[in-house]
N, C-alpha and C. Protein backbone atom coordinates (compact mmCIF):
# COMPACT_ATOMS: atom_id res chain seq x y z
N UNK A 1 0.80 -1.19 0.00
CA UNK A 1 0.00 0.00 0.00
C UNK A 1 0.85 1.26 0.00
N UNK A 2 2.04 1.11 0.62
CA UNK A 2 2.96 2.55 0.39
C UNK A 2 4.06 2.32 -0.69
N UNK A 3 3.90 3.62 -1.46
CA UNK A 3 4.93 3.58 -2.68
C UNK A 3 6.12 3.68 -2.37
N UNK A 4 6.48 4.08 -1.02
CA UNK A 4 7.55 4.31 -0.44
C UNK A 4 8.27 3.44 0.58
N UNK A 5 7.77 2.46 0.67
CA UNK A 5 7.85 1.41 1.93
C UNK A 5 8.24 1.75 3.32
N UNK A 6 7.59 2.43 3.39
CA UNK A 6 7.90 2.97 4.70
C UNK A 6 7.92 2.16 6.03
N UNK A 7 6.49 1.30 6.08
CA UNK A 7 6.31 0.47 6.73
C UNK A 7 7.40 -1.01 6.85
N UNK A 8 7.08 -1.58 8.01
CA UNK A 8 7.83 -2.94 7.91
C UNK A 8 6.91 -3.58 8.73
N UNK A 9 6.10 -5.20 8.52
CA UNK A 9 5.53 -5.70 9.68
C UNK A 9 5.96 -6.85 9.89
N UNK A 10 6.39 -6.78 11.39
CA UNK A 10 6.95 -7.65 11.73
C UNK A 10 6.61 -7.93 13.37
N UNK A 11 7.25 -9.20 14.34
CA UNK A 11 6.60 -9.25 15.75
C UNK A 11 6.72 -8.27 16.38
N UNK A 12 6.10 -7.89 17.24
CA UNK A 12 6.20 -6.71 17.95
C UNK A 12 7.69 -7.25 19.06
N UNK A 13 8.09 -5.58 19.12
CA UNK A 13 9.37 -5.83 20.47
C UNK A 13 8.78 -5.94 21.74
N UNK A 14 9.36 -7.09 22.17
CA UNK A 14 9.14 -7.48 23.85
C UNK A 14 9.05 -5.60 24.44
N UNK A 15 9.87 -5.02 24.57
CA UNK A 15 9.47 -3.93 25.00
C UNK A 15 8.79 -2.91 24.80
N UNK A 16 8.43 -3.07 23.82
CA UNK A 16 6.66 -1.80 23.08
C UNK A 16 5.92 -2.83 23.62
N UNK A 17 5.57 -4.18 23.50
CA UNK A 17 4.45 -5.03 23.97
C UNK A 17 4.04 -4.73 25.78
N UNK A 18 5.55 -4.58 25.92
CA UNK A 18 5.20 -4.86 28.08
C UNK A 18 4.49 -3.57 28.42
N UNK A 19 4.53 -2.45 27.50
CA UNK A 19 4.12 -0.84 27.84
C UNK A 19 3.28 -0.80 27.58
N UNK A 20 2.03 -1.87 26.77
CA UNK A 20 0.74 -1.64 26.41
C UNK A 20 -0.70 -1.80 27.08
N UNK A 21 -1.63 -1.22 27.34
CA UNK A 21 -2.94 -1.49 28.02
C UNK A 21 -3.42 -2.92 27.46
N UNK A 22 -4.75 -3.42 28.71
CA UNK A 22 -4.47 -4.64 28.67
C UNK A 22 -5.20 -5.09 27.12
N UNK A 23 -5.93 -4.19 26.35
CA UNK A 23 -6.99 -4.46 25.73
C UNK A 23 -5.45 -4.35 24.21
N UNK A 24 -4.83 -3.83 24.32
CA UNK A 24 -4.04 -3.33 22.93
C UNK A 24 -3.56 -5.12 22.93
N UNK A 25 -2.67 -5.63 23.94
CA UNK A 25 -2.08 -6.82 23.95
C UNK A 25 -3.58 -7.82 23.68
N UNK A 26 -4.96 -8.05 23.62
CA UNK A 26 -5.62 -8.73 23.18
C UNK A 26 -5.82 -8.62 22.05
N UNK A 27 -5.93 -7.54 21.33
CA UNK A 27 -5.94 -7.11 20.03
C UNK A 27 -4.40 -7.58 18.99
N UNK A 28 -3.13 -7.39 19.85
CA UNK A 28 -2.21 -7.91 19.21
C UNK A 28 -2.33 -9.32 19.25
N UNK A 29 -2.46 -10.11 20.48
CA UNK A 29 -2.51 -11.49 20.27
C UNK A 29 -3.64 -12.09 18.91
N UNK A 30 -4.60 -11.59 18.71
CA UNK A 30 -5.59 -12.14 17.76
C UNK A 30 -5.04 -11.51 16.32
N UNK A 31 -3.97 -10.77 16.50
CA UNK A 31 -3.41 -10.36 14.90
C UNK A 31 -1.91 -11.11 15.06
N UNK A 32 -1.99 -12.13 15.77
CA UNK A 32 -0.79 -12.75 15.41
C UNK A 32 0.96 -12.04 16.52
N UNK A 33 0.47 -11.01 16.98
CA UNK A 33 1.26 -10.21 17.41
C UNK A 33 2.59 -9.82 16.47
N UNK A 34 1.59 -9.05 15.45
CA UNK A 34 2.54 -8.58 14.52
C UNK A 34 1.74 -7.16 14.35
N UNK A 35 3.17 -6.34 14.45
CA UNK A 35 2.52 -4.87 14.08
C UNK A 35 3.50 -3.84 13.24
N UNK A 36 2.80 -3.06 12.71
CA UNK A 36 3.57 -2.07 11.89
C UNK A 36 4.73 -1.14 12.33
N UNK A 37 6.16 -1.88 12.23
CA UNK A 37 7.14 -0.28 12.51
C UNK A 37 7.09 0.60 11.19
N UNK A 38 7.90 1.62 11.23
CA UNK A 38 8.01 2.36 10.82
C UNK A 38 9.51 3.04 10.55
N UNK A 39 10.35 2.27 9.78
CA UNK A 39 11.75 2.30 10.13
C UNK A 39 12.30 3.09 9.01
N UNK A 40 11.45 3.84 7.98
CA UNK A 40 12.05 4.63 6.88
C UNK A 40 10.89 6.00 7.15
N UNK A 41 10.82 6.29 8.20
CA UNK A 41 9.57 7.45 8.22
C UNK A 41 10.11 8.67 7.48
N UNK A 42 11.06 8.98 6.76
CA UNK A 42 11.59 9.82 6.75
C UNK A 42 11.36 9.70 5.10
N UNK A 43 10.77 8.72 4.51
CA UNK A 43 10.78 8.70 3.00
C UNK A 43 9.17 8.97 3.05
N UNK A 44 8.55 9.25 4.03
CA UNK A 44 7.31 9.35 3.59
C UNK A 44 6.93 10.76 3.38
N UNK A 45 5.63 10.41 2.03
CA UNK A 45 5.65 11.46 1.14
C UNK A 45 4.47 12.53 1.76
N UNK A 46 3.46 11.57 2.81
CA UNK A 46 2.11 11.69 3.10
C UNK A 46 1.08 11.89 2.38
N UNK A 47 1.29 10.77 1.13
CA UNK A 47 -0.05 10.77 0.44
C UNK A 47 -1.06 10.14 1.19
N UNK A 48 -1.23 9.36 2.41
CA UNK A 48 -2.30 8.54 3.27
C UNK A 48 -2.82 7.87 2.70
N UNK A 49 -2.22 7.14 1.81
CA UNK A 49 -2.30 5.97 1.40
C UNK A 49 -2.74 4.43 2.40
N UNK A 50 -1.90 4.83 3.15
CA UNK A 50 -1.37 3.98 4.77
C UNK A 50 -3.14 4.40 5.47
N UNK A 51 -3.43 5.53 5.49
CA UNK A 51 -4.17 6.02 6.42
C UNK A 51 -5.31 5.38 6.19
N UNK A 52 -5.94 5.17 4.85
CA UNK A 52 -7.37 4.92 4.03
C UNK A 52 -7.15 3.74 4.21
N UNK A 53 -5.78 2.90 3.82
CA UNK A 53 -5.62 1.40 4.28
C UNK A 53 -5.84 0.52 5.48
N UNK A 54 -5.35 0.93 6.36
CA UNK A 54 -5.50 0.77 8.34
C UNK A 54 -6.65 -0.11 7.76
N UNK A 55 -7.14 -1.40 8.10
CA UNK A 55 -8.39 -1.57 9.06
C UNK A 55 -8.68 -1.31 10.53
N UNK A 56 -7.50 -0.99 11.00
CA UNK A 56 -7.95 -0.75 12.40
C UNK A 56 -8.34 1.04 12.85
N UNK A 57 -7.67 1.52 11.60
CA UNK A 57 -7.60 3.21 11.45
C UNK A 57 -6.93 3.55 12.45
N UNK A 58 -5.56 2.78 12.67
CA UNK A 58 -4.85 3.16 13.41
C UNK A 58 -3.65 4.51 13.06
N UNK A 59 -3.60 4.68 11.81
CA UNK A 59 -2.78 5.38 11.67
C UNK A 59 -3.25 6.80 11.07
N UNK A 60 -2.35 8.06 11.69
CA UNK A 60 -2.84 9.30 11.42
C UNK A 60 -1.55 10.03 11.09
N UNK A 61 -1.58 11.20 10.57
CA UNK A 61 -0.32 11.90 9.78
C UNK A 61 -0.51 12.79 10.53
N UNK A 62 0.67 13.77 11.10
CA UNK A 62 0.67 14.84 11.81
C UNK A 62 2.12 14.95 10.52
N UNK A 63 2.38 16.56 11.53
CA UNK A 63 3.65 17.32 11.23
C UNK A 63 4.40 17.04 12.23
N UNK A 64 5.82 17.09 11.70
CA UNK A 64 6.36 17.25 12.77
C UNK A 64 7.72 18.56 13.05
């Protein structure tokens, strides 16, 4: 979905997982506990491409 690959999905890190409310870690377990980094944010163009994609509509574009 991004022309830019911005994204990468892969298992979540033991340490983003231990920092999460209890309902986020049920939601990761039933997706496999795989979630979206973001390790080239810097190539993104912000067409929200990503954004319209989400089924969970987890993702939003700010400035920074």
């Amino acid at each position: 979905m991004c022309p830019e690959s911005v994204f990468e999905l892969r298992r979540i890190d033991p340490v983003d997982y231990t920092g999460l409310p209890l309902l986020n870690k049920i939601k990761l377990r039933v997706h496999g506990m795989q979630v979206a980094y973001t390790p080239k944010v810097d190539a993104c163009r912000s067409c929200s491409l990503c954004v319209s994609a989400c089924p969970e509509q987890a993702i939003t574009l700010r400035r920074t």
